[in-house]
N, C-alpha and C. Protein backbone atom coordinates (compact mmCIF):
# COMPACT_ATOMS: atom_id res chain seq x y z
N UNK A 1 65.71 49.99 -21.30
CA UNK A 1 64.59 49.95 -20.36
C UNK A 1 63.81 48.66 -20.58
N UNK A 2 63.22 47.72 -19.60
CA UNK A 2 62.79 46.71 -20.15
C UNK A 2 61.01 47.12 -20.06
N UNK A 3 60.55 46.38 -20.35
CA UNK A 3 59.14 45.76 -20.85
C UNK A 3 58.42 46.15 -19.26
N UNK A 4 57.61 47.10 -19.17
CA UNK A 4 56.73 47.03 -17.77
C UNK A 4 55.08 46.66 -18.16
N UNK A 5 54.77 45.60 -17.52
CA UNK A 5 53.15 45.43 -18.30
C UNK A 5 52.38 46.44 -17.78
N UNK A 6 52.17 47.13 -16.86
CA UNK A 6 51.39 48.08 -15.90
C UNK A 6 50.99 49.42 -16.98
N UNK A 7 52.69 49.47 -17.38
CA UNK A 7 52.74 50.89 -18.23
C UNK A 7 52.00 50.14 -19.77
N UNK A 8 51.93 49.07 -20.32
CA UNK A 8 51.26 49.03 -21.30
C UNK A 8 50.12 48.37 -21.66
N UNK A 9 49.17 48.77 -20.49
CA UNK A 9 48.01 47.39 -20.97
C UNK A 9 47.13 47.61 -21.68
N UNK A 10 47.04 46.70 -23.06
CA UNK A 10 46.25 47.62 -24.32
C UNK A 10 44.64 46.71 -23.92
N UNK A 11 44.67 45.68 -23.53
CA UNK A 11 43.50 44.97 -23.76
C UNK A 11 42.97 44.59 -22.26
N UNK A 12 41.72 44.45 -21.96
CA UNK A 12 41.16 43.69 -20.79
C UNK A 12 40.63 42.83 -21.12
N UNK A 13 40.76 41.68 -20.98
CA UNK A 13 39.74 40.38 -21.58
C UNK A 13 39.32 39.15 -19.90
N UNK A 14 37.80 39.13 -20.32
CA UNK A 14 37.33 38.11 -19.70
C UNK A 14 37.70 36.66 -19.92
N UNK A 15 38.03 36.35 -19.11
CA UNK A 15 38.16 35.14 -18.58
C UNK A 15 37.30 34.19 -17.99
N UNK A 16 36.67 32.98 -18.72
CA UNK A 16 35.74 32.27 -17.25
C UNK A 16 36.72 30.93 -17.66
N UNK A 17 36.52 30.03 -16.49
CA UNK A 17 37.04 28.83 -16.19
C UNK A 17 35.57 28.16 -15.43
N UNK A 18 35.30 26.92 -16.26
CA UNK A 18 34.00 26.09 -16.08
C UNK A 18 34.68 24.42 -15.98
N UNK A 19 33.43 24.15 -15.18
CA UNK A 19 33.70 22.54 -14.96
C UNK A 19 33.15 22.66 -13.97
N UNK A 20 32.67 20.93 -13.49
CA UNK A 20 32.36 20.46 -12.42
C UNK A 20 33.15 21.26 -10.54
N UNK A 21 32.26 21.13 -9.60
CA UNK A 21 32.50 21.49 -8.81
C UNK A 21 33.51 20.16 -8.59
N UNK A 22 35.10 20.63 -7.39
CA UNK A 22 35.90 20.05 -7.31
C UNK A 22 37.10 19.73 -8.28
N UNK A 23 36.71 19.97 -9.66
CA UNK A 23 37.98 19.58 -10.76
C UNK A 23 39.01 20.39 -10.53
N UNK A 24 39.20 21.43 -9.94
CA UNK A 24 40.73 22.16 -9.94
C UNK A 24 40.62 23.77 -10.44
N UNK A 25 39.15 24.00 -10.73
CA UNK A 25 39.75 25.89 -11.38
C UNK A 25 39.94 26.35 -10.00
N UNK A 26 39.50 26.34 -9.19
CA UNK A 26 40.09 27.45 -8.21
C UNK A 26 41.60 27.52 -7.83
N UNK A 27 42.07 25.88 -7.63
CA UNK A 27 43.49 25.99 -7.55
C UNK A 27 44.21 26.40 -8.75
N UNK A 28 44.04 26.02 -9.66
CA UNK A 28 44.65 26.50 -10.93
C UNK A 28 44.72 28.63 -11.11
N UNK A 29 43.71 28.82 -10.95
CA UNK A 29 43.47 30.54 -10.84
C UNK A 29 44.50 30.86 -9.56
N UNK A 30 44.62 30.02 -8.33
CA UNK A 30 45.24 30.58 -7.18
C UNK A 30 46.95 30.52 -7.80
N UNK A 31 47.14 29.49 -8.25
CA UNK A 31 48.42 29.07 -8.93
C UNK A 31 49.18 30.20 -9.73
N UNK A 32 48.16 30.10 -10.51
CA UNK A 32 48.28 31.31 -11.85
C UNK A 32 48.63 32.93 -11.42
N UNK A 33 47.91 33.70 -10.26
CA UNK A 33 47.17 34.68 -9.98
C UNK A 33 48.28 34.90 -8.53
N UNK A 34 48.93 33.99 -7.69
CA UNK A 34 48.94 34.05 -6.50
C UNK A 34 50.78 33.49 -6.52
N UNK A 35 50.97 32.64 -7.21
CA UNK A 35 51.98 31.42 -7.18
C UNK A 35 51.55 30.58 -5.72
N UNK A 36 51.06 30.15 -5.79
CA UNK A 36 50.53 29.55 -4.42
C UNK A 36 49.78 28.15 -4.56
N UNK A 37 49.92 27.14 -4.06
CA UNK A 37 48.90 26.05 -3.80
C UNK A 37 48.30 25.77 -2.58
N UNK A 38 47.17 26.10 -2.74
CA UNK A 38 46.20 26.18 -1.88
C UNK A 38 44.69 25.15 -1.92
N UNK A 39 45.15 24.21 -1.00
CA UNK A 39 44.10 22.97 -1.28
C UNK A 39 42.70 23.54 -0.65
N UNK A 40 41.99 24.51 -1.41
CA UNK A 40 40.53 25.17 -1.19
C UNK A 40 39.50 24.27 -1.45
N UNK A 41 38.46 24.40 -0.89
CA UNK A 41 37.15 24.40 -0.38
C UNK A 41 36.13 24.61 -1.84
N UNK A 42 35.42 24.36 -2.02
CA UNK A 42 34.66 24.23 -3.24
C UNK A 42 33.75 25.78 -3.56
N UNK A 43 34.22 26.09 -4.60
CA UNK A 43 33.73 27.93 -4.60
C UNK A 43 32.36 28.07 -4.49
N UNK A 44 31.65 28.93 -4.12
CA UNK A 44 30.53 28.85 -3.60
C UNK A 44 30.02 30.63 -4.61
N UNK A 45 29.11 29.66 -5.92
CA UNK A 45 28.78 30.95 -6.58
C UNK A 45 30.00 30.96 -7.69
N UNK A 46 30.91 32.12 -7.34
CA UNK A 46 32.11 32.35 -8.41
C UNK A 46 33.35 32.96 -7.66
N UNK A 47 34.24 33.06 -8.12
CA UNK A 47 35.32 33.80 -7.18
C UNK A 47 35.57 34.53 -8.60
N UNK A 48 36.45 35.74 -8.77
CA UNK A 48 36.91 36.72 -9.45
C UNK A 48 38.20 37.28 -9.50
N UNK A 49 39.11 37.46 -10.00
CA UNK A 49 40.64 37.52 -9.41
C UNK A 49 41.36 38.39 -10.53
N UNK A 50 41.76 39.42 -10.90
CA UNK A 50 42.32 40.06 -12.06
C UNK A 50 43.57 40.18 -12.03
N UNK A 51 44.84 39.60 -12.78
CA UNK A 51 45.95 39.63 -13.31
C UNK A 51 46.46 40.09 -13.93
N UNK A 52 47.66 40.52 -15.02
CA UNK A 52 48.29 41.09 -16.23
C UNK A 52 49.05 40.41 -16.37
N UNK A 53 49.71 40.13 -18.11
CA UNK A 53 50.27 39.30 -18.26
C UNK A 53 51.01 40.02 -19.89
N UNK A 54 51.91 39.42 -20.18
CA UNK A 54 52.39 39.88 -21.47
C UNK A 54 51.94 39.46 -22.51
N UNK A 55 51.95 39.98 -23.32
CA UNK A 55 51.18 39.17 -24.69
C UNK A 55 51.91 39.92 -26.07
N UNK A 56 51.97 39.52 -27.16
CA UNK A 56 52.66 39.91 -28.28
C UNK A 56 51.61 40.01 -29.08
N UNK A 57 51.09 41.01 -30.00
CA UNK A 57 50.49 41.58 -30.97
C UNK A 57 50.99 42.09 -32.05
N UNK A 58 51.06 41.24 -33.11
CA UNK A 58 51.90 41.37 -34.71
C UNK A 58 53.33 41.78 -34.49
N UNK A 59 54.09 40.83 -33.48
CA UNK A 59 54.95 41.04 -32.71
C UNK A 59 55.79 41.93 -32.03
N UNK A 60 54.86 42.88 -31.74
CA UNK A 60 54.91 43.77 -30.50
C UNK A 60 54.93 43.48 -29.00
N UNK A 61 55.57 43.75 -28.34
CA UNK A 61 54.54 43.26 -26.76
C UNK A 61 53.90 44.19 -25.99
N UNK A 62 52.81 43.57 -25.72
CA UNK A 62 52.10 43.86 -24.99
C UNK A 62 51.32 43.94 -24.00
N UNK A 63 50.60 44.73 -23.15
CA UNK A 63 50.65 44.26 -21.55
C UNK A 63 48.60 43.72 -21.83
N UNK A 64 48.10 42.82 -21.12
CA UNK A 64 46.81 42.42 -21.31
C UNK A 64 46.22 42.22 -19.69
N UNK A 65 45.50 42.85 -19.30
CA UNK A 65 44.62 42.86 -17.83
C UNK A 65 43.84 41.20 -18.30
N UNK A 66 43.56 40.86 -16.87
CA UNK A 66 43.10 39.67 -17.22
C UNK A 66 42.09 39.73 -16.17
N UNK A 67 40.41 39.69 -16.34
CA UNK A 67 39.44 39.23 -15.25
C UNK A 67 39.19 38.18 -14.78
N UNK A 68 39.28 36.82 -14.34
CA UNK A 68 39.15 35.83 -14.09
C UNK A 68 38.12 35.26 -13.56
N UNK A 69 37.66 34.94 -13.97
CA UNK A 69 36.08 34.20 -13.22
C UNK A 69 35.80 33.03 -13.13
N UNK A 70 35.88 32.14 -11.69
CA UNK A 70 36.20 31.57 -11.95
C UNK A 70 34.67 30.37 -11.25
N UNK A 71 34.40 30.01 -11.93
CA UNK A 71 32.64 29.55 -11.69
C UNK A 71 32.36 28.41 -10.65
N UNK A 72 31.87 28.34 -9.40
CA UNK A 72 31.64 27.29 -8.70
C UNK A 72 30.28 25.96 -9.43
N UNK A 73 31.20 24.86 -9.45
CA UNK A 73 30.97 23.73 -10.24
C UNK A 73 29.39 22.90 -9.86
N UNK A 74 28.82 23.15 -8.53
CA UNK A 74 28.01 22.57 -8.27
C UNK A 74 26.76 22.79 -9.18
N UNK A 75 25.68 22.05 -8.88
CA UNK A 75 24.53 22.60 -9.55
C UNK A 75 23.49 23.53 -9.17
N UNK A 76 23.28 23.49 -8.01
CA UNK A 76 22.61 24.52 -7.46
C UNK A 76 22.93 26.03 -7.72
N UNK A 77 24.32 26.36 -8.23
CA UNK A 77 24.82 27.43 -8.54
C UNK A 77 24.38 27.92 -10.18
N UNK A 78 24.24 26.85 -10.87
CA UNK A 78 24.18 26.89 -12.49
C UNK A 78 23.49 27.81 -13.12
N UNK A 79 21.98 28.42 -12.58
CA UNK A 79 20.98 29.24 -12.79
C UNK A 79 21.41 30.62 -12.73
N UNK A 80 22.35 30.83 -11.57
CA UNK A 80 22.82 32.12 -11.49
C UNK A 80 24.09 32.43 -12.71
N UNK A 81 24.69 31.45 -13.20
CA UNK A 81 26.06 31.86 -14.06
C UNK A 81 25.78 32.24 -15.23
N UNK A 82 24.31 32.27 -16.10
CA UNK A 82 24.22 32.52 -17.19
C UNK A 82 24.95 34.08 -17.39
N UNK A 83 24.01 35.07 -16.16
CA UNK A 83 24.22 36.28 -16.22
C UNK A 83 26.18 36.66 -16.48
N UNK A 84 26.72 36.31 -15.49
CA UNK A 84 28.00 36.33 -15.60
C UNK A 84 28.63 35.77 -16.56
N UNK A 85 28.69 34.81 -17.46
CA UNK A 85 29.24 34.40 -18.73
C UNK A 85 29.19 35.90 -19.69
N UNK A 86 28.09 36.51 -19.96
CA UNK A 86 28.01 37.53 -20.81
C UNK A 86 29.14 37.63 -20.77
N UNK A 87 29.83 38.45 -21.91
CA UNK A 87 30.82 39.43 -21.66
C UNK A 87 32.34 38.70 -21.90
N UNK A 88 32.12 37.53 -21.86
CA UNK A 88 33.22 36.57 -21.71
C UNK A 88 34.04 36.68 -23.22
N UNK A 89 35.50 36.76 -23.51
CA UNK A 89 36.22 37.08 -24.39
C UNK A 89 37.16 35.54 -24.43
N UNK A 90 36.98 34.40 -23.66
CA UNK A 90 37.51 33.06 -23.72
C UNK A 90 37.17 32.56 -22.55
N UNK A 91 37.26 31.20 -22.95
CA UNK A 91 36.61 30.03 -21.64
C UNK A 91 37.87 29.08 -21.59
N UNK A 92 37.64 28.32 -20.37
CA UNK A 92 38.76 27.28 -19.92
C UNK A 92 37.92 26.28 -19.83
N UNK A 93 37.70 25.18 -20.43
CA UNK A 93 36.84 23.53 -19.66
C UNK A 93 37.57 23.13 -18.92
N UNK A 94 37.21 23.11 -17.67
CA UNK A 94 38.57 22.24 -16.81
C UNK A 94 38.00 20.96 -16.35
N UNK A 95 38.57 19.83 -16.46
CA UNK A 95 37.92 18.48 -15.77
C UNK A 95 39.24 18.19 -15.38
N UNK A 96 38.41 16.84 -14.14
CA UNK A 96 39.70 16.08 -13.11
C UNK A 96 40.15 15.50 -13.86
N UNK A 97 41.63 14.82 -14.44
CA UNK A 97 42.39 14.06 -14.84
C UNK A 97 41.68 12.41 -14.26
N UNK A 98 41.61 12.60 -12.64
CA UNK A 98 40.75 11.76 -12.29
C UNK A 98 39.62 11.13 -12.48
N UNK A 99 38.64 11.69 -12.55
CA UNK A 99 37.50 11.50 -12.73
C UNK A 99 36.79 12.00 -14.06
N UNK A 100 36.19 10.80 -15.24
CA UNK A 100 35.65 10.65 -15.76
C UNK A 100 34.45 11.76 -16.17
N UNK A 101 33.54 11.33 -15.35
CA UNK A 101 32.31 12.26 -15.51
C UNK A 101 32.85 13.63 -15.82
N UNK A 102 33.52 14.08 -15.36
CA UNK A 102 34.01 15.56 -15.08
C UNK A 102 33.98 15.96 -16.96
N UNK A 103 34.85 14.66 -16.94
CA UNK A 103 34.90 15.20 -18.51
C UNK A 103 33.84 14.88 -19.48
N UNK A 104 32.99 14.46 -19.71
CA UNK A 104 31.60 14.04 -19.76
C UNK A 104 30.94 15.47 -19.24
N UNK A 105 30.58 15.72 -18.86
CA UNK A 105 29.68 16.97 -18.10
C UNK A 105 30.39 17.98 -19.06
N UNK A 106 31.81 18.21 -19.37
CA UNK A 106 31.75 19.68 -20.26
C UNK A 106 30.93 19.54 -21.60
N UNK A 107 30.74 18.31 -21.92
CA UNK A 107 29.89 18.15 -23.13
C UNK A 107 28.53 18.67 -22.98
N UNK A 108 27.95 18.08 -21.60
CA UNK A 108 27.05 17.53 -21.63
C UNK A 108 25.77 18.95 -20.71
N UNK A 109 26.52 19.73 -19.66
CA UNK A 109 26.19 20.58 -19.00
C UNK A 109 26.67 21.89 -19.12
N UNK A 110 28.38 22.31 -19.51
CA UNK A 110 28.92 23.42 -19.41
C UNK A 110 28.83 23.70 -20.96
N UNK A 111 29.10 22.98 -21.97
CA UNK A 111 29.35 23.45 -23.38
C UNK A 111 27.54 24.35 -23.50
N UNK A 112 26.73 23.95 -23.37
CA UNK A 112 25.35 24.78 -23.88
C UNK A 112 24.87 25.64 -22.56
N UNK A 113 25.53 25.74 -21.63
CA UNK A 113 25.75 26.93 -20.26
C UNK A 113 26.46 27.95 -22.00
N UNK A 114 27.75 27.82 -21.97
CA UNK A 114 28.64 28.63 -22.28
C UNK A 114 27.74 29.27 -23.61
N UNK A 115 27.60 28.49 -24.56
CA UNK A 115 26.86 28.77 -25.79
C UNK A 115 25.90 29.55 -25.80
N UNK A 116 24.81 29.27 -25.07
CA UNK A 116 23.99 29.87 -24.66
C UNK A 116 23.82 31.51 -24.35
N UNK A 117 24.97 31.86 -23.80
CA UNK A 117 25.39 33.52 -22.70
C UNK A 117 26.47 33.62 -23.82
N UNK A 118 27.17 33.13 -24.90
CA UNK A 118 27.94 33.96 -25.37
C UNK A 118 28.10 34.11 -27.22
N UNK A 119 28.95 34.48 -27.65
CA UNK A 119 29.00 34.79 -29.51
C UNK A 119 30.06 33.84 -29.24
N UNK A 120 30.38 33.66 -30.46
CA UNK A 120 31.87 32.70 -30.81
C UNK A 120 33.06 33.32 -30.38
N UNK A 121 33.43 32.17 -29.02
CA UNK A 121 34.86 32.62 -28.51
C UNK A 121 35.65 31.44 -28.03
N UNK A 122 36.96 31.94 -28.12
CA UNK A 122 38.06 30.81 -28.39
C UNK A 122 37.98 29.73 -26.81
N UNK A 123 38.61 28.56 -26.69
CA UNK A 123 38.13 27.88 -26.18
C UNK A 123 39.16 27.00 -25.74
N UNK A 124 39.83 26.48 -24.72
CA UNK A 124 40.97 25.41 -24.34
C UNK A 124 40.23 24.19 -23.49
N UNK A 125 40.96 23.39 -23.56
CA UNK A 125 40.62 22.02 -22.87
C UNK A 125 41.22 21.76 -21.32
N UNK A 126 41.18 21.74 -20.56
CA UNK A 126 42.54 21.34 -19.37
C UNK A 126 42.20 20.27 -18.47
N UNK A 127 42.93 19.58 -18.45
CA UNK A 127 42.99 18.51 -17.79
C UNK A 127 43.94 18.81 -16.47
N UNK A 128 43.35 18.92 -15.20
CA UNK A 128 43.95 19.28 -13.94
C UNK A 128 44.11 17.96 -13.14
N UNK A 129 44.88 18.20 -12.34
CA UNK A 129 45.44 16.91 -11.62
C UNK A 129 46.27 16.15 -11.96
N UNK A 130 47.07 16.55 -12.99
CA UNK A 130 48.16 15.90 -13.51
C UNK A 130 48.91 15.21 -12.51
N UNK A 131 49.52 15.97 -11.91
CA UNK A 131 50.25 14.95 -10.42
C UNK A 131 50.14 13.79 -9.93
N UNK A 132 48.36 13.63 -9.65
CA UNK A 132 48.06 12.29 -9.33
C UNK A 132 47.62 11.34 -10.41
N UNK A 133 47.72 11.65 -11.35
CA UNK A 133 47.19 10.47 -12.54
C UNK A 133 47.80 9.30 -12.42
N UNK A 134 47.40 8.28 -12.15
CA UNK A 134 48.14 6.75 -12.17
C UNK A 134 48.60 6.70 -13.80
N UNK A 135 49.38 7.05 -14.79
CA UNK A 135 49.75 6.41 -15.79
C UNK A 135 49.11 5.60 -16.13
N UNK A 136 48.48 4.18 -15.79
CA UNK A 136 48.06 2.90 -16.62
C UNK A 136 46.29 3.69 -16.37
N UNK A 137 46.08 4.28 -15.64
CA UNK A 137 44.56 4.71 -15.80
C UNK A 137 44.54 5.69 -16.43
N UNK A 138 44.98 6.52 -17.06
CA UNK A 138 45.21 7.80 -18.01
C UNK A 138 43.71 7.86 -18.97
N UNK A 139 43.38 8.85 -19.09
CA UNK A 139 42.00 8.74 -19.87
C UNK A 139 42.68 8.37 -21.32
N UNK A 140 42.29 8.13 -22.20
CA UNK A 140 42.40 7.75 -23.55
C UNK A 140 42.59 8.80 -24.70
N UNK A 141 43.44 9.29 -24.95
CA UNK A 141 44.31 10.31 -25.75
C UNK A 141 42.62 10.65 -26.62
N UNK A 142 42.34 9.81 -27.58
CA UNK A 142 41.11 9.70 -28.25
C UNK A 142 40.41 10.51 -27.93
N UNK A 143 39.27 9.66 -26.89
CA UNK A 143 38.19 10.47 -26.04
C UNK A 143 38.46 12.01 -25.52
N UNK A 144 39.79 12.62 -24.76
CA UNK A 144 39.87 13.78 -24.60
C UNK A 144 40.14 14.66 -25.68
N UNK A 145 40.78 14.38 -27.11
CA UNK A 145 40.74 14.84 -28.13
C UNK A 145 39.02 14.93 -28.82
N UNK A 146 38.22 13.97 -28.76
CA UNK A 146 36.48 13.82 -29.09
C UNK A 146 36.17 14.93 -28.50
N UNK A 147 36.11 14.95 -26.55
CA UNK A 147 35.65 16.08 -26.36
C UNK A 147 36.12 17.47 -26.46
N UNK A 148 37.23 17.75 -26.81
CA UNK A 148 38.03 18.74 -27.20
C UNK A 148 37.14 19.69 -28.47
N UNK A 149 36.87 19.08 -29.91
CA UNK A 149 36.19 18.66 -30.72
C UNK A 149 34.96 19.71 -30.47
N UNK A 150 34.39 18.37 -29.22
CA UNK A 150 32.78 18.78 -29.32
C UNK A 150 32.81 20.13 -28.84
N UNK A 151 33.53 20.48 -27.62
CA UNK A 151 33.67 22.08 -27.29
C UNK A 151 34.15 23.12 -27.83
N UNK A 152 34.84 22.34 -29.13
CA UNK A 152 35.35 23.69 -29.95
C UNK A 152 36.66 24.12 -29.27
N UNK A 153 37.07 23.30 -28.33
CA UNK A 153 38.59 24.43 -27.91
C UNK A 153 39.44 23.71 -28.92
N UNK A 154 40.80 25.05 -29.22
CA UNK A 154 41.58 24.85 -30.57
C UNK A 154 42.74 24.62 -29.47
N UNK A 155 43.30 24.09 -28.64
CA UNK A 155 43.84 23.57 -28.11
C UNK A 155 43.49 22.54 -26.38
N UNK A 156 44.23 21.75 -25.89
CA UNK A 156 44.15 20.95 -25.23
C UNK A 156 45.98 21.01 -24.15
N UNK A 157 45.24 21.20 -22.74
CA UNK A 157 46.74 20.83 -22.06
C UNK A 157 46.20 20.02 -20.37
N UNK A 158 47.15 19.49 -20.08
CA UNK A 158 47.20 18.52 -18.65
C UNK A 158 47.89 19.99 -18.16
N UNK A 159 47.68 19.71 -16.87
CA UNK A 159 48.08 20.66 -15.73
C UNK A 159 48.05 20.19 -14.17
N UNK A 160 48.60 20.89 -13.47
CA UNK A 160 49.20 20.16 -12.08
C UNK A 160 49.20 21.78 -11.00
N UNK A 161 48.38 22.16 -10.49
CA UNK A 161 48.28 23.47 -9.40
C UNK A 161 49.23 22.99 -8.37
N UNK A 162 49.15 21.91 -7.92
CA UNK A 162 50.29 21.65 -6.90
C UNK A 162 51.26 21.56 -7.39
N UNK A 163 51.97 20.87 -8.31
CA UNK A 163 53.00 21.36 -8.70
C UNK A 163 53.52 22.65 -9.67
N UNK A 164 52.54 23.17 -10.30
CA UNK A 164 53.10 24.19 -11.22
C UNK A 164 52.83 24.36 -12.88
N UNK A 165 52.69 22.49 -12.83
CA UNK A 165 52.97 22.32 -14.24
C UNK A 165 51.76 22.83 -15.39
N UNK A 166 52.27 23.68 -16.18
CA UNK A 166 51.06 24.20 -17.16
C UNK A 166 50.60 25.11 -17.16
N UNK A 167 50.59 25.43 -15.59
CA UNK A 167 49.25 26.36 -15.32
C UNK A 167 49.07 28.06 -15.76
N UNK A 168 50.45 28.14 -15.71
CA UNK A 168 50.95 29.59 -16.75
C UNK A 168 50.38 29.49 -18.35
N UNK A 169 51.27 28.45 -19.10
CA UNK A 169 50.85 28.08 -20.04
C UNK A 169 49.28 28.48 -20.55
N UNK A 170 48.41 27.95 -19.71
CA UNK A 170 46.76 27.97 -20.05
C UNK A 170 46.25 29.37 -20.45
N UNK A 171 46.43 29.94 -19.18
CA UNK A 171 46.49 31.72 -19.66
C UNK A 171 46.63 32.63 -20.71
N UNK A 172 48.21 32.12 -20.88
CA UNK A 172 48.98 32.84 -21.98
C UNK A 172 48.30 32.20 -23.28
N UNK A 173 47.77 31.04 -23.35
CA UNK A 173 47.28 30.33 -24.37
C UNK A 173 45.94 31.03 -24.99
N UNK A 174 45.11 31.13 -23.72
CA UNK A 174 43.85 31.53 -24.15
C UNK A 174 43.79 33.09 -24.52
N UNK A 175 44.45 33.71 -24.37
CA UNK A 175 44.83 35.57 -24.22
C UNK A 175 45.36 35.27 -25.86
N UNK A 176 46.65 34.59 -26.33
CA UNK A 176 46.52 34.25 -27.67
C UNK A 176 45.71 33.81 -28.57
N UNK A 177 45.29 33.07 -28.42
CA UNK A 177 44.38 33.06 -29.14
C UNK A 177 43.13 34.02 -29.63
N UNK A 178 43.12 34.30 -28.41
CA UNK A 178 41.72 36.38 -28.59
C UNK A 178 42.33 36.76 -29.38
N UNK A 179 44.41 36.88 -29.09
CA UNK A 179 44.66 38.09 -29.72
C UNK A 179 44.74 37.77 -31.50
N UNK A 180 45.11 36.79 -31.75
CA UNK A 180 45.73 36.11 -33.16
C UNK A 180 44.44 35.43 -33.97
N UNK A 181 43.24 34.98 -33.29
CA UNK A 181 42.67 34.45 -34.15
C UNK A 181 41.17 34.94 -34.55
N UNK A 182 41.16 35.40 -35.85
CA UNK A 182 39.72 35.82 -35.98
C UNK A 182 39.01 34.74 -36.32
N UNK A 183 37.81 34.96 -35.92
CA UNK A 183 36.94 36.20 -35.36
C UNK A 183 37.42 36.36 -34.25
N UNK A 184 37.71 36.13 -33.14
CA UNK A 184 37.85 36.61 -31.91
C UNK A 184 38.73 37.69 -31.50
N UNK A 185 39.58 38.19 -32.34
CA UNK A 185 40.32 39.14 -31.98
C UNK A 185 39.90 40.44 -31.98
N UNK A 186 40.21 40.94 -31.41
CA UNK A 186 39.89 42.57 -30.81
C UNK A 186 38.39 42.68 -30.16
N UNK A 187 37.97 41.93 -29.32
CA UNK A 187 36.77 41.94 -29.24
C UNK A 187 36.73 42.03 -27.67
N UNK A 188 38.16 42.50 -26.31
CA UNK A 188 37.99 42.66 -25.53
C UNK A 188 38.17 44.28 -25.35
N UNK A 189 38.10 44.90 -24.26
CA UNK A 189 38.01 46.32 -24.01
C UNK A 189 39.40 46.96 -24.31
N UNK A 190 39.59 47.54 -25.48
CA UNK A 190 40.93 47.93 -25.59
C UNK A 190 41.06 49.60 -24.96
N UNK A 191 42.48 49.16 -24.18
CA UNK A 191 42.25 50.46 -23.45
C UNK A 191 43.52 51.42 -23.61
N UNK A 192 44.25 51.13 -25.02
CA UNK A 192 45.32 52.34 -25.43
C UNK A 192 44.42 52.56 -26.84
């Protein structure tokens, strides 16, 4: 009989995905959530989207619900997201591959948003837009490792919603880490 995640989902864990309005979480969540690329409109507030996914626990497998939240980047929205961070069991920083600031601002605006609304929880880096990166303009291995650092995420990945690339990866990454690394482990709604 193989593996059904439906029949085994031990954990529910929150999910938020932060960054500037425009960097890519919504396509990345549609990617992830949908298999779909969908060149959307800038989220207005938050969008929300729940998944399951497999996950291995002291190498068992296991099925993990996933809430997704996925935060509209502008500023006018910022006041309202404290409330919704609560509760959060891992975060995504997402900035444009493109654009600079983007990555600048998780330091500078989203890292003490996040801190602020939550206890110590695990943390990834993503760099979206992989597709279009010109090569000779590439941000500087360095600097995205610095801010990596300053946010505390224990890993770092490039990603591409239009094409595919990564965007699984990120998920499964951050759900590991809840599950494998204390403190953070067991700290979402376990529901076997």
């Amino acid at each position: 009989m193989s593996f059904q995640i439906s029949d085994n989902i031990r954990y529910q864990f929150k999910i938020i995905l932060v960054g500037d309005g425009g960097v890519g979480k919504t396509c990345l969540t549609n990617r992830f959530c949908y298999s779909e690329f969908l060149d959307t409109k800038l989220t207005i507030g938050l969008s929300f989207n729940n998944y399951s996914l497999p996950a291995k626990e002291k190498g068992e497998k296991i099925g993990v619900g996933l809430s997704i939240w996925d935060f509209g980047g502008q500023e006018r929205f910022r006041p309202l997201l404290s409330q919704f961070i609560l509760g959060a069991n891992g975060v995504i920083y997402v900035y444009d591959m493109t654009a600079f600031h983007s990555l600048v601002h998780l330091v500078e605006t989203w890292l003490p948003l996040v801190q602020a609304n939550t206890e110590l929880i695990p943390s990834i880096l993503v760099g979206a837009k992989y597709d279009i990166v010109n090569p000779d303009l590439k941000f500087d291995d360095g600097v995205v490792d610095e801010v990596r650092c300053k946010i505390g995420a224990v890993k770092a990945f490039e990603t591409s919603a239009k094409t595919g690339y990564n965007t699984e990866i990120i998920f499964k990454a951050i759900v590991q880490l809840i599950l494998d690394e204390p403190p953070y482990n067991k700290r979402g709604i376990q529901l076997l």
